[in-house]
N, C-alpha and C. Protein backbone atom coordinates (compact mmCIF):
# COMPACT_ATOMS: atom_id res chain seq x y z
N UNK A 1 -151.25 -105.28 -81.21
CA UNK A 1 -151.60 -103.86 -81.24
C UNK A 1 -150.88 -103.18 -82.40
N UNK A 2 -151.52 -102.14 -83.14
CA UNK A 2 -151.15 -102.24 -84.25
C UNK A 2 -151.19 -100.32 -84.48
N UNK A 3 -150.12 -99.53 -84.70
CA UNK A 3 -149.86 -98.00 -84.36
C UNK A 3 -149.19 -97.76 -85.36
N UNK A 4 -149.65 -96.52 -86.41
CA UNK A 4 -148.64 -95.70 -87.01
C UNK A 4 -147.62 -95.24 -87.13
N UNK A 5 -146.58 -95.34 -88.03
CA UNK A 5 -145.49 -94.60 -87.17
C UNK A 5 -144.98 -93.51 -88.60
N UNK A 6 -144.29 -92.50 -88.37
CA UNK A 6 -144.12 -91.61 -88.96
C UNK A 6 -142.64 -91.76 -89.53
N UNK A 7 -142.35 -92.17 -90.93
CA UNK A 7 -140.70 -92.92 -90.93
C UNK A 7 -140.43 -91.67 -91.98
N UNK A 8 -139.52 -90.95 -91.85
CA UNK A 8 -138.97 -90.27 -92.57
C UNK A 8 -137.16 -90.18 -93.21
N UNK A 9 -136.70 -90.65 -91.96
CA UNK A 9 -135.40 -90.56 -92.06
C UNK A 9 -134.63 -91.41 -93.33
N UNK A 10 -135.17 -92.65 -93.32
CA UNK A 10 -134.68 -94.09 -94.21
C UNK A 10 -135.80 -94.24 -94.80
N UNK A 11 -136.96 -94.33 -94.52
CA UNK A 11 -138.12 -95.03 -95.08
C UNK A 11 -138.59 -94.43 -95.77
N UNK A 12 -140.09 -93.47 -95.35
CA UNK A 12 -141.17 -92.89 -96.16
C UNK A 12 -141.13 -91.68 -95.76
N UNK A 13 -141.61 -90.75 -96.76
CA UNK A 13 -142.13 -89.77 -95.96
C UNK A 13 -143.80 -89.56 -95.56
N UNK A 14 -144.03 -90.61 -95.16
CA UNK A 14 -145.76 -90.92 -95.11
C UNK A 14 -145.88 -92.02 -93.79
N UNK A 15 -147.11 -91.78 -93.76
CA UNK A 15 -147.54 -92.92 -92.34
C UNK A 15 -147.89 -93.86 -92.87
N UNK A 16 -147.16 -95.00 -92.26
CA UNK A 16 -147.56 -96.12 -92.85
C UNK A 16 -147.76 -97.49 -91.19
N UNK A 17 -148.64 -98.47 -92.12
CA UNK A 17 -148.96 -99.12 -90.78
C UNK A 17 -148.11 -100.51 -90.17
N UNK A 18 -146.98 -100.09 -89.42
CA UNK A 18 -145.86 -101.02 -89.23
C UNK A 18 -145.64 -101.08 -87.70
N UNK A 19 -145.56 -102.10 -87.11
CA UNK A 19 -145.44 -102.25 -85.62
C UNK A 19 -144.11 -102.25 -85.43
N UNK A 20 -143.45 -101.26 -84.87
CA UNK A 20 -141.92 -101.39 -84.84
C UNK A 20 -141.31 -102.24 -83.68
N UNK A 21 -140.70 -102.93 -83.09
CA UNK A 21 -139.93 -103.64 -82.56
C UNK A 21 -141.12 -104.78 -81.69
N UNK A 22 -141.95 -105.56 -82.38
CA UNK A 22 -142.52 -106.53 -82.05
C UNK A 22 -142.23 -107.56 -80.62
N UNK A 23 -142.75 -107.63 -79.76
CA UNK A 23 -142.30 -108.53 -79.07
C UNK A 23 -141.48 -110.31 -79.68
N UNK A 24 -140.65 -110.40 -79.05
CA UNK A 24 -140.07 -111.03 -79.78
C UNK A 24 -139.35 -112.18 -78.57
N UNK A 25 -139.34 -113.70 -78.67
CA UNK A 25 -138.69 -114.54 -77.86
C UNK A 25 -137.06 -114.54 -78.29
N UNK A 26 -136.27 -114.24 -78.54
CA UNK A 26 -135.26 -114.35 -79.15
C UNK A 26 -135.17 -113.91 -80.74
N UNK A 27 -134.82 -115.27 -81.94
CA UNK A 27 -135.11 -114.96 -83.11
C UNK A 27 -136.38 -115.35 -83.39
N UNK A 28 -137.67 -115.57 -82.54
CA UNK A 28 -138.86 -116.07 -82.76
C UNK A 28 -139.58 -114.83 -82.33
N UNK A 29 -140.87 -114.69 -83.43
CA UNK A 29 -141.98 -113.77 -82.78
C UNK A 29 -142.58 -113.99 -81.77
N UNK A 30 -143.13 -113.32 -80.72
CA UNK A 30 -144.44 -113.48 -79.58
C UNK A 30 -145.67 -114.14 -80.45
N UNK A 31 -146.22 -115.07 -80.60
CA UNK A 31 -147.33 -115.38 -81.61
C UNK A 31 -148.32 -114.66 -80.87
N UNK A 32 -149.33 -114.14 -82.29
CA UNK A 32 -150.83 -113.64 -81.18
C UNK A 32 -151.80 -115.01 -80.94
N UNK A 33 -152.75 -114.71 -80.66
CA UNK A 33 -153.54 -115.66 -80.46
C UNK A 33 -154.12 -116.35 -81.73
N UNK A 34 -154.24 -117.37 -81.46
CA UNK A 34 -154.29 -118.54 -82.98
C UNK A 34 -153.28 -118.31 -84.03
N UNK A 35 -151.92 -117.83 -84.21
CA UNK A 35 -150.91 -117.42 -84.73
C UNK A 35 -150.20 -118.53 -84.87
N UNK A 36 -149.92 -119.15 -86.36
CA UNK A 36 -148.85 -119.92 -86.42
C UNK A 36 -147.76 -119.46 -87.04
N UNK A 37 -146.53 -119.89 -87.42
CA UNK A 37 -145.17 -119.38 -88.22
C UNK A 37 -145.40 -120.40 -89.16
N UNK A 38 -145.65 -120.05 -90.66
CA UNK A 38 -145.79 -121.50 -91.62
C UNK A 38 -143.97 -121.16 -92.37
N UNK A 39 -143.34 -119.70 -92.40
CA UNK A 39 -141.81 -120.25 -93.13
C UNK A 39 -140.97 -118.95 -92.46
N UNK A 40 -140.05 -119.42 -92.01
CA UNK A 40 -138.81 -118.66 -90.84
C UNK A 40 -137.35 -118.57 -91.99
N UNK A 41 -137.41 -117.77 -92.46
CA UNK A 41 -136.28 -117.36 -93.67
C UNK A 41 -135.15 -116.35 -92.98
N UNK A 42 -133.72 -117.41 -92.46
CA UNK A 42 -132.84 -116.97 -91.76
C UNK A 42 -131.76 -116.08 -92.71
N UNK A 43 -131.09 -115.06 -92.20
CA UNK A 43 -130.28 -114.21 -93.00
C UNK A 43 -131.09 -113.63 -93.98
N UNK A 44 -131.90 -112.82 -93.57
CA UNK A 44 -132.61 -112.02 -95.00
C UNK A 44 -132.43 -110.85 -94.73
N UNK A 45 -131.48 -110.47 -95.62
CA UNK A 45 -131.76 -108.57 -95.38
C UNK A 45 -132.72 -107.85 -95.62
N UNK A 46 -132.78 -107.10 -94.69
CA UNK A 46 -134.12 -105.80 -95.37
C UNK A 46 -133.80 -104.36 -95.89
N UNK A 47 -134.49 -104.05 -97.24
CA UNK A 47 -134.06 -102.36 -97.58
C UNK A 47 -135.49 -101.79 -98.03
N UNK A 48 -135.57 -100.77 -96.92
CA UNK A 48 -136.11 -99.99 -97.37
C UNK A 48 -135.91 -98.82 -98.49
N UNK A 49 -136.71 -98.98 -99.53
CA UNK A 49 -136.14 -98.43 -100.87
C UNK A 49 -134.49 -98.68 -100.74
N UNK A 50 -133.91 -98.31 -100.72
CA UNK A 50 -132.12 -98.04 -101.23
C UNK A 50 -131.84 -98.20 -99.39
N UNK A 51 -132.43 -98.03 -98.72
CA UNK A 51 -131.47 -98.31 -97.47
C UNK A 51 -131.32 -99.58 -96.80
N UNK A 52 -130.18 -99.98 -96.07
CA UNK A 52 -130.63 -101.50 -96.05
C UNK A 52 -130.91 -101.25 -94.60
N UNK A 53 -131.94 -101.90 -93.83
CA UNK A 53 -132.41 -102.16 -92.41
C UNK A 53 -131.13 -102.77 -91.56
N UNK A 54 -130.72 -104.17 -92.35
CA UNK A 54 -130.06 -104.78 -91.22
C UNK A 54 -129.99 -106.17 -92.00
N UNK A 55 -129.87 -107.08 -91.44
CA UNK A 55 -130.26 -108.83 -91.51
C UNK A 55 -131.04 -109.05 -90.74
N UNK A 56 -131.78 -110.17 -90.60
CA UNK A 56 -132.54 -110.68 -89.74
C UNK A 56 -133.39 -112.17 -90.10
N UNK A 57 -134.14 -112.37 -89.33
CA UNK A 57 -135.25 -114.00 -89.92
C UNK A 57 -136.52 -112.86 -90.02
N UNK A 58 -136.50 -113.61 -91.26
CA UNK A 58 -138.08 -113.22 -91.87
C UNK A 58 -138.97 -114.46 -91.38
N UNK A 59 -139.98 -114.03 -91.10
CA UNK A 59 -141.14 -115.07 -90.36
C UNK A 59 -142.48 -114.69 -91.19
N UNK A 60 -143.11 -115.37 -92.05
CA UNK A 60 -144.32 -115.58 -92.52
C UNK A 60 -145.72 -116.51 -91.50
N UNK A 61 -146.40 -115.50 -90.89
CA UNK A 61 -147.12 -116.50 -90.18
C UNK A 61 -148.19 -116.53 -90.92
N UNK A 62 -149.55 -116.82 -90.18
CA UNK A 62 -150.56 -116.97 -90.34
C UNK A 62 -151.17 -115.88 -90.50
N UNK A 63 -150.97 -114.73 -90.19
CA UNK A 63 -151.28 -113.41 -90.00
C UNK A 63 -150.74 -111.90 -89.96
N UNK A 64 -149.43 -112.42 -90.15
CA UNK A 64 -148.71 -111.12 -90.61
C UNK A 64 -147.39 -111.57 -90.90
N UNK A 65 -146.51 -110.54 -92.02
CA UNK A 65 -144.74 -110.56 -91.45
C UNK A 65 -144.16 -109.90 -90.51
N UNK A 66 -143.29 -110.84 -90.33
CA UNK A 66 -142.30 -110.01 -89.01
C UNK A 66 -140.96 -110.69 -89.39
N UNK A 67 -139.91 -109.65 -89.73
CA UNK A 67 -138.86 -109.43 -89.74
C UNK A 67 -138.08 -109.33 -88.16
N UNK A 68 -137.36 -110.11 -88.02
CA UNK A 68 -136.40 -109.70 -86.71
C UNK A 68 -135.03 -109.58 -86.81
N UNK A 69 -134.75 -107.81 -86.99
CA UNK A 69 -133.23 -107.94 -86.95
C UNK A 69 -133.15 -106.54 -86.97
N UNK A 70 -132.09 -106.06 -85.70
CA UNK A 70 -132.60 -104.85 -85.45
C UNK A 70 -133.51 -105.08 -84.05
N UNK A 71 -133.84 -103.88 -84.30
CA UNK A 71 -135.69 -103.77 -83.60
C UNK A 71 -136.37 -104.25 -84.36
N UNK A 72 -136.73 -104.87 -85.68
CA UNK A 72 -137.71 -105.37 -86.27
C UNK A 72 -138.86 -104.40 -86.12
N UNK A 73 -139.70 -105.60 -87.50
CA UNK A 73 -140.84 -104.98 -87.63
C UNK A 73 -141.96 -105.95 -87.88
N UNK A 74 -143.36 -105.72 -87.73
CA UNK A 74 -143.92 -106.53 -88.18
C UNK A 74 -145.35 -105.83 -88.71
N UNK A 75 -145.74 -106.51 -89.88
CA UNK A 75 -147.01 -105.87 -90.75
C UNK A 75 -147.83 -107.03 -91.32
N UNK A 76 -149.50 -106.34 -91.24
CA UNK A 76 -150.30 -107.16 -91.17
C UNK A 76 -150.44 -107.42 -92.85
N UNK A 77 -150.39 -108.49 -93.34
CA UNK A 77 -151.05 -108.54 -94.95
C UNK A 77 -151.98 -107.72 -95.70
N UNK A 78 -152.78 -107.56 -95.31
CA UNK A 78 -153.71 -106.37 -95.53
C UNK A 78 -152.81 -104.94 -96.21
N UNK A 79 -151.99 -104.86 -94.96
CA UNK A 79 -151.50 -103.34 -95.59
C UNK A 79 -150.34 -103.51 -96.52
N UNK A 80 -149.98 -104.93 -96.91
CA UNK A 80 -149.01 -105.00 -98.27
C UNK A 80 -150.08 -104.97 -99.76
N UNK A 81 -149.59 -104.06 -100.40
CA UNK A 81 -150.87 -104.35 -101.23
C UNK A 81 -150.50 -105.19 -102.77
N UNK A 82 -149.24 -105.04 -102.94
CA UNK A 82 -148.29 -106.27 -103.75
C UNK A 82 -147.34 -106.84 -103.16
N UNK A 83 -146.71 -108.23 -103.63
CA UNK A 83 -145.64 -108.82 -103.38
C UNK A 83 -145.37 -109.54 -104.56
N UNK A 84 -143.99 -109.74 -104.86
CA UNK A 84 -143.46 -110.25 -106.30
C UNK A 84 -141.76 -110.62 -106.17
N UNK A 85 -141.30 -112.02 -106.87
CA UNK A 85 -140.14 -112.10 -106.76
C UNK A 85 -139.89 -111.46 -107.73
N UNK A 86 -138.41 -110.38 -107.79
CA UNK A 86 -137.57 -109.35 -108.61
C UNK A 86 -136.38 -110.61 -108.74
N UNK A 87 -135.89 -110.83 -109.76
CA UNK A 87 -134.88 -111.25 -110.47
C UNK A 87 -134.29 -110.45 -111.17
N UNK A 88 -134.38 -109.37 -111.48
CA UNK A 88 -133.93 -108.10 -112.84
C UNK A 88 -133.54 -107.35 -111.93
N UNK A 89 -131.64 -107.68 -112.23
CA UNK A 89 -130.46 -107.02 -111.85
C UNK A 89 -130.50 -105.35 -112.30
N UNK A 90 -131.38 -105.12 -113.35
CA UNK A 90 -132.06 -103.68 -113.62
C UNK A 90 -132.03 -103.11 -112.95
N UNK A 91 -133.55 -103.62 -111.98
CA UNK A 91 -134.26 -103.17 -111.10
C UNK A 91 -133.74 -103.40 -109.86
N UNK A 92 -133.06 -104.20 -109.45
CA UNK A 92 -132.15 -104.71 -108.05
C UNK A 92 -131.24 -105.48 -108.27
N UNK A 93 -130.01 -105.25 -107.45
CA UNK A 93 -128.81 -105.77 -107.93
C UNK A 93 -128.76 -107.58 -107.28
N UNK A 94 -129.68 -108.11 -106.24
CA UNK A 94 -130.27 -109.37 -106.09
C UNK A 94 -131.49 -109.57 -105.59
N UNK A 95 -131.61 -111.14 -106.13
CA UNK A 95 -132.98 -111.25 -106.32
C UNK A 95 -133.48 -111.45 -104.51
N UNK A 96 -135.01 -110.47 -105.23
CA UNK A 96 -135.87 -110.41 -103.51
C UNK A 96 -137.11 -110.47 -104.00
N UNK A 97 -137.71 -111.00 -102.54
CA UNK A 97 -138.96 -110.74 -102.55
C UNK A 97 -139.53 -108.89 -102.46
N UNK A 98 -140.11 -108.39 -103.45
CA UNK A 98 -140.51 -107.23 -103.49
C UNK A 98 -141.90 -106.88 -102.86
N UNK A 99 -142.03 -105.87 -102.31
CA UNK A 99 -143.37 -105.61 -101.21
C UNK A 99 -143.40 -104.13 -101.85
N UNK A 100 -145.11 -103.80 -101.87
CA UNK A 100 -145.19 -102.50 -102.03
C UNK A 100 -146.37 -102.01 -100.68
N UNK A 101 -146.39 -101.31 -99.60
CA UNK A 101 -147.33 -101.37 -98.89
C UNK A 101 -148.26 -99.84 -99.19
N UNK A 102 -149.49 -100.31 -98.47
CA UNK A 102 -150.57 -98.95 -98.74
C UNK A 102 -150.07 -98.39 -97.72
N UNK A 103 -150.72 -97.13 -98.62
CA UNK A 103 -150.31 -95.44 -97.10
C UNK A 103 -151.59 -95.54 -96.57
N UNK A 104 -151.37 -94.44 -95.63
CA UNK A 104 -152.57 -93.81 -94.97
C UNK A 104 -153.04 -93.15 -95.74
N UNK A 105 -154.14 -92.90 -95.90
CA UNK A 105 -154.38 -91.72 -97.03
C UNK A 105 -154.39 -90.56 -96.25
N UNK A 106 -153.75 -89.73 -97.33
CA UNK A 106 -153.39 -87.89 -97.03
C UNK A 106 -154.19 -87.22 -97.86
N UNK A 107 -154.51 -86.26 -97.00
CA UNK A 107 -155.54 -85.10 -97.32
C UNK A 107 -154.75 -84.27 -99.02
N UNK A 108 -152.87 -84.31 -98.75
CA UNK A 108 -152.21 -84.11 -99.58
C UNK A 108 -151.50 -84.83 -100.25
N UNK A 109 -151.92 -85.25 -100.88
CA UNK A 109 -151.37 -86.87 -101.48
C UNK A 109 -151.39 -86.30 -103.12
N UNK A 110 -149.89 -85.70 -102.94
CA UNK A 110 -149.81 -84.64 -104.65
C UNK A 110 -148.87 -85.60 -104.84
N UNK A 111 -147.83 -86.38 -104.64
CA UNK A 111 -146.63 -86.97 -104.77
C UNK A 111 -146.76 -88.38 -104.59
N UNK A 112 -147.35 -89.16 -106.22
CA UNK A 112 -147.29 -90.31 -106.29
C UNK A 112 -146.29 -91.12 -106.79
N UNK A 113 -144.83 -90.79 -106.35
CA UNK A 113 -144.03 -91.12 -106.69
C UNK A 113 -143.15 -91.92 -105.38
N UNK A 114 -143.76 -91.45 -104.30
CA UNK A 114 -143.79 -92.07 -103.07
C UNK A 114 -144.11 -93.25 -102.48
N UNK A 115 -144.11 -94.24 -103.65
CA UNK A 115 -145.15 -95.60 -102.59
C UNK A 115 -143.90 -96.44 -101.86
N UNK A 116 -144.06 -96.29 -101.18
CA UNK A 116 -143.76 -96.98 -99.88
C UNK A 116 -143.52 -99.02 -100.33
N UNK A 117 -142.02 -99.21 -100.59
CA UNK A 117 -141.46 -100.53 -101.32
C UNK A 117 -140.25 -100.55 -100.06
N UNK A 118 -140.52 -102.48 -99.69
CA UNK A 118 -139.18 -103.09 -99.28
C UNK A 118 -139.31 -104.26 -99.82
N UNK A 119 -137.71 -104.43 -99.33
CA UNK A 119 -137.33 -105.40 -100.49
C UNK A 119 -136.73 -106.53 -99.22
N UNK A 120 -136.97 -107.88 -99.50
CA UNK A 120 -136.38 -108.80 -98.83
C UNK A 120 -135.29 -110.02 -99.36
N UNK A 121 -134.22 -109.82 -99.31
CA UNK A 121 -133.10 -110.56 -99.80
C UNK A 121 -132.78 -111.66 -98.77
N UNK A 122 -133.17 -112.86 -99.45
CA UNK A 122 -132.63 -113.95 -98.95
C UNK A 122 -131.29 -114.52 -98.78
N UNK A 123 -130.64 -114.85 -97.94
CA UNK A 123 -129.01 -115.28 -98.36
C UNK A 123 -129.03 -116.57 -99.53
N UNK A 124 -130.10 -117.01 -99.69
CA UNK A 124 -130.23 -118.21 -99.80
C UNK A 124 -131.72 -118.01 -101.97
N UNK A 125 -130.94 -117.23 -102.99
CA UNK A 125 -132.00 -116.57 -103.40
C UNK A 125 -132.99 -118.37 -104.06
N UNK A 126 -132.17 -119.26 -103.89
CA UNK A 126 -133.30 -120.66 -104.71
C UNK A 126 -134.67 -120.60 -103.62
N UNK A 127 -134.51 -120.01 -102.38
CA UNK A 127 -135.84 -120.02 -101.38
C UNK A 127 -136.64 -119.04 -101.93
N UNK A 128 -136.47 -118.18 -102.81
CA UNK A 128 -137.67 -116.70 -102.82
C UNK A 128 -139.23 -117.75 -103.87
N UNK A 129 -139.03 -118.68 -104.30
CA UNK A 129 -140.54 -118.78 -105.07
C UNK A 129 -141.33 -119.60 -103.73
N UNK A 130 -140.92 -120.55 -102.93
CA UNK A 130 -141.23 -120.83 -101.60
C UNK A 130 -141.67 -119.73 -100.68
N UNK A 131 -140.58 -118.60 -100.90
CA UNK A 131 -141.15 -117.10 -99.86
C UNK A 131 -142.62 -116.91 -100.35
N UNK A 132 -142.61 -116.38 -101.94
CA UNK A 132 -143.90 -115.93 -102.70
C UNK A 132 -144.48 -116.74 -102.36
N UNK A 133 -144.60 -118.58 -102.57
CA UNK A 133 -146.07 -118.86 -102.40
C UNK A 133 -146.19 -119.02 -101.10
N UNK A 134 -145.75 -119.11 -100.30
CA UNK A 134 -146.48 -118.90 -98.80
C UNK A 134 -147.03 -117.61 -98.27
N UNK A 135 -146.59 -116.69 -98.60
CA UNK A 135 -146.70 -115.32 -98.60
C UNK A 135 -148.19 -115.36 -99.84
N UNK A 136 -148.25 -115.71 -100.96
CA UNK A 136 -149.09 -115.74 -101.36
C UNK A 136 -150.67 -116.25 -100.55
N UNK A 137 -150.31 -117.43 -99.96
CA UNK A 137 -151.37 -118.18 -99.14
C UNK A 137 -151.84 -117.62 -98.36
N UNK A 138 -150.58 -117.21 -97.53
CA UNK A 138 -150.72 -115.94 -96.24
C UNK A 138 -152.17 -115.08 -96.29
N UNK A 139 -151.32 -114.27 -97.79
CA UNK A 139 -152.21 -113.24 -98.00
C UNK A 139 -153.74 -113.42 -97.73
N UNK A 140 -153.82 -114.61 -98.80
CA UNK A 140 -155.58 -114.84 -99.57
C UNK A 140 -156.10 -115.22 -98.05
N UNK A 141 -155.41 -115.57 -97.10
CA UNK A 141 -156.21 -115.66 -95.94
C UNK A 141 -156.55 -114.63 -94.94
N UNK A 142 -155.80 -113.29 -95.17
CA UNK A 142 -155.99 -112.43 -94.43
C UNK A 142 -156.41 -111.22 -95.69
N UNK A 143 -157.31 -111.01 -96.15
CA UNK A 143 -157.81 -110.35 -96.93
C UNK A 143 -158.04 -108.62 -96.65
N UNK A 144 -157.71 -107.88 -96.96
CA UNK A 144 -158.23 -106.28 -96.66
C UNK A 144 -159.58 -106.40 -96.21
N UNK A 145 -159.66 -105.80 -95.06
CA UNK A 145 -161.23 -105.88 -94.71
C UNK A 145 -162.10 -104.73 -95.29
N UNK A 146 -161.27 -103.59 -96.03
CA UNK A 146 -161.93 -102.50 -96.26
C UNK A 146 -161.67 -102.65 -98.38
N UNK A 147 -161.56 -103.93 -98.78
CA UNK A 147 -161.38 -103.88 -100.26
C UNK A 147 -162.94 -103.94 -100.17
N UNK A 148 -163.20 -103.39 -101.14
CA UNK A 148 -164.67 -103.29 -101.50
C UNK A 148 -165.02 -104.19 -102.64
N UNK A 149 -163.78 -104.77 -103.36
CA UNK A 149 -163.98 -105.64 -104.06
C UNK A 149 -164.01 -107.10 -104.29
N UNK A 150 -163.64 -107.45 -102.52
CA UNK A 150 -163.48 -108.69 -101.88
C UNK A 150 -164.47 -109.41 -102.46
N UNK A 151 -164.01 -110.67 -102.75
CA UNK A 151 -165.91 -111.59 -102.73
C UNK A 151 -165.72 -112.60 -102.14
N UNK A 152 -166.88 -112.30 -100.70
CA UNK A 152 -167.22 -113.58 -99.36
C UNK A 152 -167.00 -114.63 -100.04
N UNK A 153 -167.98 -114.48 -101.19
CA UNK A 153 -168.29 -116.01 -102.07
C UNK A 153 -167.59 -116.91 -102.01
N UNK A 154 -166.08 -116.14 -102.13
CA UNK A 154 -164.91 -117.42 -102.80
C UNK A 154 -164.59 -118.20 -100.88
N UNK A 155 -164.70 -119.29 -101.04
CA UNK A 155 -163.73 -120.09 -99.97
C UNK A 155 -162.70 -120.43 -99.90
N UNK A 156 -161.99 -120.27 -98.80
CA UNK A 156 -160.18 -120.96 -98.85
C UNK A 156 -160.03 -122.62 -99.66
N UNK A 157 -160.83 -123.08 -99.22
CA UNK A 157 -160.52 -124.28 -100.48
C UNK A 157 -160.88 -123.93 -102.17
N UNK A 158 -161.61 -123.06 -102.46
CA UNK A 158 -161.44 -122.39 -104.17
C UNK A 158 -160.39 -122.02 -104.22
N UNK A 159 -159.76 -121.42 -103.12
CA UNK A 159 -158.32 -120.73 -103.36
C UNK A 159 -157.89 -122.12 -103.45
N UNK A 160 -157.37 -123.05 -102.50
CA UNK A 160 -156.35 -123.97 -102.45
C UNK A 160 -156.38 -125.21 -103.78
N UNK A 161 -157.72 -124.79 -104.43
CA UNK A 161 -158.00 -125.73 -105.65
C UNK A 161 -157.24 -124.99 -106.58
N UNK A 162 -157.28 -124.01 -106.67
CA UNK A 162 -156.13 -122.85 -108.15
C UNK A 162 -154.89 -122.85 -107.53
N UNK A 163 -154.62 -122.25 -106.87
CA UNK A 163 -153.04 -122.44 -106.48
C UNK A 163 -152.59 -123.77 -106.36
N UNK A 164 -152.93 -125.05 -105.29
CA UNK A 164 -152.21 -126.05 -106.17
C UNK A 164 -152.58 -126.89 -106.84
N UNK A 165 -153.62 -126.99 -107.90
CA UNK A 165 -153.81 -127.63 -108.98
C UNK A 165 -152.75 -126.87 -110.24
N UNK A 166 -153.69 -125.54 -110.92
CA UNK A 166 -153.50 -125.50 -112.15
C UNK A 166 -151.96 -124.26 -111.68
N UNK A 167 -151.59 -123.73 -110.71
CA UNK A 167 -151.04 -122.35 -110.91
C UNK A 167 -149.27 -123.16 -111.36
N UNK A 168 -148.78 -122.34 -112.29
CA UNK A 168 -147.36 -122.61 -112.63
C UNK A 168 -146.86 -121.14 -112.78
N UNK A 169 -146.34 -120.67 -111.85
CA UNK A 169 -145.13 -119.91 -111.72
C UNK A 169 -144.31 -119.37 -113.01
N UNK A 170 -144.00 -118.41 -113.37
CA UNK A 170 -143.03 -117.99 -114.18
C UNK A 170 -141.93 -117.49 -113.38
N UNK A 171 -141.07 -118.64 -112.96
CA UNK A 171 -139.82 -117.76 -112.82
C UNK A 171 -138.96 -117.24 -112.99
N UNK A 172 -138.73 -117.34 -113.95
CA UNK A 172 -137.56 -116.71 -115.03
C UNK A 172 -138.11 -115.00 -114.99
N UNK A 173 -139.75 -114.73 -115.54
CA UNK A 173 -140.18 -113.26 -115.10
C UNK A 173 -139.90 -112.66 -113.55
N UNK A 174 -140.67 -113.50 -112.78
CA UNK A 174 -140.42 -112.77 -111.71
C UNK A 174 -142.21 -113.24 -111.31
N UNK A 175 -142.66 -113.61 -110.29
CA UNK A 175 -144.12 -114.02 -110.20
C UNK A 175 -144.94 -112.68 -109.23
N UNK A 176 -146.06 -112.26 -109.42
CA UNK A 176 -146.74 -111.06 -108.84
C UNK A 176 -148.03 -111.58 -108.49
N UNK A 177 -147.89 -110.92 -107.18
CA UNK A 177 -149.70 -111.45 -106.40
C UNK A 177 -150.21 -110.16 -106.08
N UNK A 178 -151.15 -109.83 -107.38
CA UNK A 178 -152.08 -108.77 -106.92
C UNK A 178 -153.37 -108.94 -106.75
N UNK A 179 -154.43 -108.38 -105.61
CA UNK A 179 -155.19 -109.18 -105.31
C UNK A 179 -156.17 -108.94 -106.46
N UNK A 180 -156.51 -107.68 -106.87
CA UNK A 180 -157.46 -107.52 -107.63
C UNK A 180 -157.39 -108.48 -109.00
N UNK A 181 -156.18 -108.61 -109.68
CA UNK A 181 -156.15 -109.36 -110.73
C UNK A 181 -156.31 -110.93 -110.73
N UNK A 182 -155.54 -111.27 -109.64
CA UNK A 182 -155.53 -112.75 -108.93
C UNK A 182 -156.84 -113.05 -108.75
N UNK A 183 -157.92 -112.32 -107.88
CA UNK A 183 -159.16 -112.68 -107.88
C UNK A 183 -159.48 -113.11 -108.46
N UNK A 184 -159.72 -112.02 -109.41
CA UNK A 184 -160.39 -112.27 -111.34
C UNK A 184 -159.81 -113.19 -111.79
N UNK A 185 -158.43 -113.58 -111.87
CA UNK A 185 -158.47 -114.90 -112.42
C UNK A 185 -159.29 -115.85 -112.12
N UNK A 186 -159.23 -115.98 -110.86
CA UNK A 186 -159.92 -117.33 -110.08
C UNK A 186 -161.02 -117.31 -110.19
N UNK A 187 -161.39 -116.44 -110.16
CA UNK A 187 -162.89 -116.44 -110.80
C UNK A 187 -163.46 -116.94 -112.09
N UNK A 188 -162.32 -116.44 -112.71
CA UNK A 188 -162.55 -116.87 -114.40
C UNK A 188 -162.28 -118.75 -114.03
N UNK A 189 -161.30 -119.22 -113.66
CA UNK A 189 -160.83 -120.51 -113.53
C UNK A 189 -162.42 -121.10 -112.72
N UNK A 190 -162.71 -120.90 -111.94
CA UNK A 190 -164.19 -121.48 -111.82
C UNK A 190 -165.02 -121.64 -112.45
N UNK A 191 -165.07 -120.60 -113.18
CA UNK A 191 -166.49 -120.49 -114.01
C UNK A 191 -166.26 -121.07 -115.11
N UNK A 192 -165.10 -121.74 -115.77
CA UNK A 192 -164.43 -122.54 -116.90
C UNK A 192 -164.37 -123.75 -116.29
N UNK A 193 -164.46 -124.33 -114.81
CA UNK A 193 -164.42 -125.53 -114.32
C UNK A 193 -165.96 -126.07 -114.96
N UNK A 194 -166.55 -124.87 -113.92
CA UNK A 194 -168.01 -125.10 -114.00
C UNK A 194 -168.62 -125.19 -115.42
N UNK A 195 -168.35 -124.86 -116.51
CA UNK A 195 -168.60 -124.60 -118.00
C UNK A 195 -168.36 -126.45 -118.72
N UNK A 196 -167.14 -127.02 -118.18
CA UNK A 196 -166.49 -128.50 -118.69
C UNK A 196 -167.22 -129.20 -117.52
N UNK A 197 -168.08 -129.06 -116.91
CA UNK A 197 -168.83 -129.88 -115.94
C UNK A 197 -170.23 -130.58 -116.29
């Protein structure tokens, strides 16, 4: 079940779509139905923008994250609309997996300086390109149902032919899964299969 919540204090000042204190067996999520856990990342702190949540196990399932530590939280893929490992002590003083999630849309939505970013710090930072690509996989399987730019066309095995055949990581940059651009690649990478065929 999946409810708005209104975070102002630490978080956002916007509604955003986060299930706060998830049922939970201990340090394990309640799975929903057909729900697996594919990577359980122990000691990961969470900050929302500049505040830190807590520690907890980050859990990548089949269908959403869920953080447990604290009350936890858990959010469906869909409403992350980037994720990217940050290495640039710049931008964060250690390296995390970076999340930017969609708002609700507001009738007053003058203040785009607001997007709604957490950050997940591993104790452990050699695990974050393992976080990204599962989290990557995650994603392409739970797709926005309301992107208008989705295409049925592609199948989870087109995906699983680009990601692990040709995809190589830059990690030294920092690696970014956005869907709109990612698509288009893969698209392009097909139609260049299909071209040497």
């Amino acid at each position: 079940l999946k409810f708005w919540l209104k975070f102002s204090e630490h978080l956002w000042d916007c509604a955003m779509p986060i299930e706060k204190s998830p049922a939970r067996n201990g340090d394990l999520p309640v799975l929903l139905e057909g729900e697996e856990i594919r990577l359980s990342e122990p000691k990961t702190r969470l900050y929302t923008r500049q505040h830190l949540e807590g520690e907890g196990v980050l859990h990548l399932t089949t269908k959403r994250l869920v953080w447990l530590g604290g009350p936890g939280c858990a959010i469906d893929y869909p409403f992350i609309t980037m994720h990217a490992v940050s290495r640039d002590k710049n931008a964060w003083p250690d390296p995390c997996l970076y999340c930017q999630l969609r708002e609700e849309d507001d009738e007053n939505e003058e203040d785009e300086t607001s997007v709604p970013e957490l950050r997940f710090v591993p104790a452990e930072p050699a695990h974050l390109q393992e976080m990204f690509q599962v989290f990557s996989e995650m994603s392409a399987l739970n797709p926005d149902p309301f992107d208008e730019q989705a295409d049925d066309s592609e199948s989870e095995g087109d995906f699983e032919d680009v990601l692990g055949g040709g995809y190589q990581p830059q990690v030294e940059l920092g690696v970014m899964w956005n869907a709109d651009v990612n698509d288009a690649a893969m698209e392009d990478a097909d139609e260049d299969g299909d071209a040497h065929m």
